[in-house]
Protein backbone atom coordinates (compact mmCIF):
# COMPACT_ATOMS: atom_id res chain seq x y z
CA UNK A 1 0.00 0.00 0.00
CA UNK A 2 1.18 3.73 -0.98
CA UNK A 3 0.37 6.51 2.28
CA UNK A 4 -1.68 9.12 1.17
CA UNK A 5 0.38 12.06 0.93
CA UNK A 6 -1.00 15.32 2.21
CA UNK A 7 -2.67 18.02 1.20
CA UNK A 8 -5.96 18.93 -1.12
CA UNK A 9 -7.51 15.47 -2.63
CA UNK A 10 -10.17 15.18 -4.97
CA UNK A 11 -12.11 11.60 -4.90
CA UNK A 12 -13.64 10.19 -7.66
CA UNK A 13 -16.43 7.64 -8.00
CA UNK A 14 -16.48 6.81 -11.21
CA UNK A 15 -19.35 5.45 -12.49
CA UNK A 16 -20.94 5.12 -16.70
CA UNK A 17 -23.93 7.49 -16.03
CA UNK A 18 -22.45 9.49 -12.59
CA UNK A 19 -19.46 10.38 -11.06
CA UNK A 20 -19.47 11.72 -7.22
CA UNK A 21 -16.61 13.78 -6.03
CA UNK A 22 -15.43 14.16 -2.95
CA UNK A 23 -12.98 16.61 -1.28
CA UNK A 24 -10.51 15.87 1.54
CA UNK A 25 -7.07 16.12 3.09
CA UNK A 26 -5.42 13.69 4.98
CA UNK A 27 -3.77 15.55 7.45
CA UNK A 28 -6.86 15.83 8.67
CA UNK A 29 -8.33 12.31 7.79
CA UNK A 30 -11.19 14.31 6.64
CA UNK A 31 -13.29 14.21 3.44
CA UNK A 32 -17.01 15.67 2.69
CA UNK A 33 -19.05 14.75 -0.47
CA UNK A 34 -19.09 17.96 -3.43
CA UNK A 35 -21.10 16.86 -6.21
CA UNK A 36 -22.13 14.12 -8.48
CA UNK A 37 -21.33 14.36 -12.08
CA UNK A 38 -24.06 13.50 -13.95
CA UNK A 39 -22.82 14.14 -18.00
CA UNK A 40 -23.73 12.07 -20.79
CA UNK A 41 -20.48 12.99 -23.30
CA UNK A 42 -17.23 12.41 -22.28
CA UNK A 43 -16.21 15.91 -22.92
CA UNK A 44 -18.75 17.64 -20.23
CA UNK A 45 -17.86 15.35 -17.90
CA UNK A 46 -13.90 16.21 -18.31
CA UNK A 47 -15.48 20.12 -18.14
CA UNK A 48 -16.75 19.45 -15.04
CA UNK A 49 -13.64 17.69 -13.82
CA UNK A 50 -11.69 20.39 -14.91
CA UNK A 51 -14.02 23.09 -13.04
CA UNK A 52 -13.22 21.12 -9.77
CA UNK A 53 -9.71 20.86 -10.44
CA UNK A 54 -9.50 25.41 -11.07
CA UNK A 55 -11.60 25.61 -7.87
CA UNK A 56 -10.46 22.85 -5.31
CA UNK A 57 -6.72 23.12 -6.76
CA UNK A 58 -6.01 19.21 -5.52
CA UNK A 59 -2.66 18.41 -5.02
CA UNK A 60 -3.28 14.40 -6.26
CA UNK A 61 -6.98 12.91 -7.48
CA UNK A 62 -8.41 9.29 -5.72
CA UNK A 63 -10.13 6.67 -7.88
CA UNK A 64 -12.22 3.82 -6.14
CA UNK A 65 -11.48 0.74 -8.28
CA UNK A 66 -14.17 -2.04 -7.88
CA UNK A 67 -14.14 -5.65 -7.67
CA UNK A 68 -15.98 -8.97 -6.58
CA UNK A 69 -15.77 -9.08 -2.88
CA UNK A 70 -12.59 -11.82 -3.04
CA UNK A 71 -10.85 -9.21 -4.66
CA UNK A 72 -11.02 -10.22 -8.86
CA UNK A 73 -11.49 -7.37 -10.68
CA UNK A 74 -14.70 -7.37 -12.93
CA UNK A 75 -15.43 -4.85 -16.36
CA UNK A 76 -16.46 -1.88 -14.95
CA UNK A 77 -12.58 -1.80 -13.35
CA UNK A 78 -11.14 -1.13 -16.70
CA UNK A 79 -13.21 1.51 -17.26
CA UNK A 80 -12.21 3.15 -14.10
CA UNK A 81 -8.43 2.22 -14.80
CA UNK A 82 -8.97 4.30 -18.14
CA UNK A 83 -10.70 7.40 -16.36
CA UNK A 84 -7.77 7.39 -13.84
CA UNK A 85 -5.17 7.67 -16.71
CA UNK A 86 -6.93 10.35 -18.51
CA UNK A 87 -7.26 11.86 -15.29
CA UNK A 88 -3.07 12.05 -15.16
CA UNK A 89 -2.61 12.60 -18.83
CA UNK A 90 -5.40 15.58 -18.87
CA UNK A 91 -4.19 17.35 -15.24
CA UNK A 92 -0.85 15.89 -14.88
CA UNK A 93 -1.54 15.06 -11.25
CA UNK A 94 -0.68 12.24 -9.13
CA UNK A 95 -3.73 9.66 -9.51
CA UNK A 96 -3.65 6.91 -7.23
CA UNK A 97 -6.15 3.62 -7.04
CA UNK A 98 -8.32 2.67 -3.96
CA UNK A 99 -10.00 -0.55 -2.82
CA UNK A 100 -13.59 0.45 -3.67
CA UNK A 101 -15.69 -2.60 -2.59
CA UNK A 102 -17.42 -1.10 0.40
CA UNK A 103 -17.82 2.38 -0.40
CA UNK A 104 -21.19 1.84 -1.77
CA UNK A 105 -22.33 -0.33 1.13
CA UNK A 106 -20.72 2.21 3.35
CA UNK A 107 -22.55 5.36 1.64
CA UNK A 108 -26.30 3.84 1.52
CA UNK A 109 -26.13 3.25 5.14
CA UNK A 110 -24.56 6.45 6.12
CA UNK A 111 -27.47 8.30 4.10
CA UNK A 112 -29.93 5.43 5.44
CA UNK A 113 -29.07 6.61 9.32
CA UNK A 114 -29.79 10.53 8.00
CA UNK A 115 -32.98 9.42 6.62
CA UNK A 116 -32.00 10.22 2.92
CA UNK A 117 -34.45 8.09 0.69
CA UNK A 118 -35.88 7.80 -2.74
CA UNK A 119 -34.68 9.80 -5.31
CA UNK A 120 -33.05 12.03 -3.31
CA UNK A 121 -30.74 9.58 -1.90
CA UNK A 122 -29.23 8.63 -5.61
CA UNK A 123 -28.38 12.74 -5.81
CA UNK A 124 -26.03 11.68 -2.88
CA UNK A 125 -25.22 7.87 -2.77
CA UNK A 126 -21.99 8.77 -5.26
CA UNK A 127 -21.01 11.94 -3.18
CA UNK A 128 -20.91 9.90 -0.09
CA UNK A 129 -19.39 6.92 -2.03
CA UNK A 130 -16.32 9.14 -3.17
CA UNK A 131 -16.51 10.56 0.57
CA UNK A 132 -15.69 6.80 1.88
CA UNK A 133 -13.46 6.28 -0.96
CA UNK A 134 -11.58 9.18 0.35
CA UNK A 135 -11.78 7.74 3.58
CA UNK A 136 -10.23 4.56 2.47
CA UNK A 137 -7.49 5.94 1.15
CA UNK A 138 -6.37 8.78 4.02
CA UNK A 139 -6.98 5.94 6.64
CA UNK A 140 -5.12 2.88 4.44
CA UNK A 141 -3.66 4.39 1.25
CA UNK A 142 -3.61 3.46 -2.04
CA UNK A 143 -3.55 0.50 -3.96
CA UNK A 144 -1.30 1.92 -6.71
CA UNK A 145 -0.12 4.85 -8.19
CA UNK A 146 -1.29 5.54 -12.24
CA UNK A 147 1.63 5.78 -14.18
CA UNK A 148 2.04 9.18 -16.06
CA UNK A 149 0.96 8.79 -19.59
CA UNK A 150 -0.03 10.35 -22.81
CA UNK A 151 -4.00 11.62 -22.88
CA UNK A 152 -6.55 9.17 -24.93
């Protein structure tokens, strides 16, 4: 496992229709849901990525990589292997990879105890999910570090 360094952070749950974002440091083991990402083209979705990026000014980005419970990887983990190195090749930040598997679990019951339900809950579920991804990663750090490369 790779410590999480310190300073700004910018999580990412990466998902085909929505992304939540998170923002945390882990100097302070802190994190707190920002938005969800909800873009159809690729393009307004990097926009909005981008926006973060001017405002939050992160110092490294945090992907949640999923897989099967026993730890295989399944399809949906190359597509977040692929947003984490555009990610690098767009921002040139350090993008590192974090055992996802819980997050979700760990998000619906966090909004479950506040009482967050129906629709309103999916506005948050991948805010909070990045939130624990965050968490994941100040309290065990990453998984691996994406190595720089060329934008696709």
């Amino acid at each position: 496992m790779l410590e999480a360094p310190r300073g700004t952070t910018l999580g990412f749950d990466f998902g085909a229709a929505r992304i939540g974002v998170a923002q945390g440091d882990a100097e302070v083991a802190m994190a707190h849901p920002i938005v969800t990402i909800s873009e159809t083209e690729n393009s307004k979705k990097f926009a909005a990525v981008e926006a973060l990026i001017k405002e939050w000014r992160p110092n490294q980005l945090v992907v949640g990589l999923p897989a099967h419970m026993d730890g295989v990887e399944h399809e949906t983990s190359a597509l977040c292997r692929k947003f984490a190195q555009r990610l690098n090749g767009r921002f040139g930040l350090p993008v590192y990879l974090v055992d996802e598997r819980m997050s979700s679990v760990y998000a619906e019951s966090l909004l479950a105890e506040a009482n967050v339900f129906g629709r309103k809950q999916k506005a948050y579920l991948d805010q909070v999910a990045a939130q624990a991804i965050l968490m994941t990663f100040f309290e065990n750090g990453a998984m691996e570090l994406v190595e720089r490369k060329a934008e696709s």
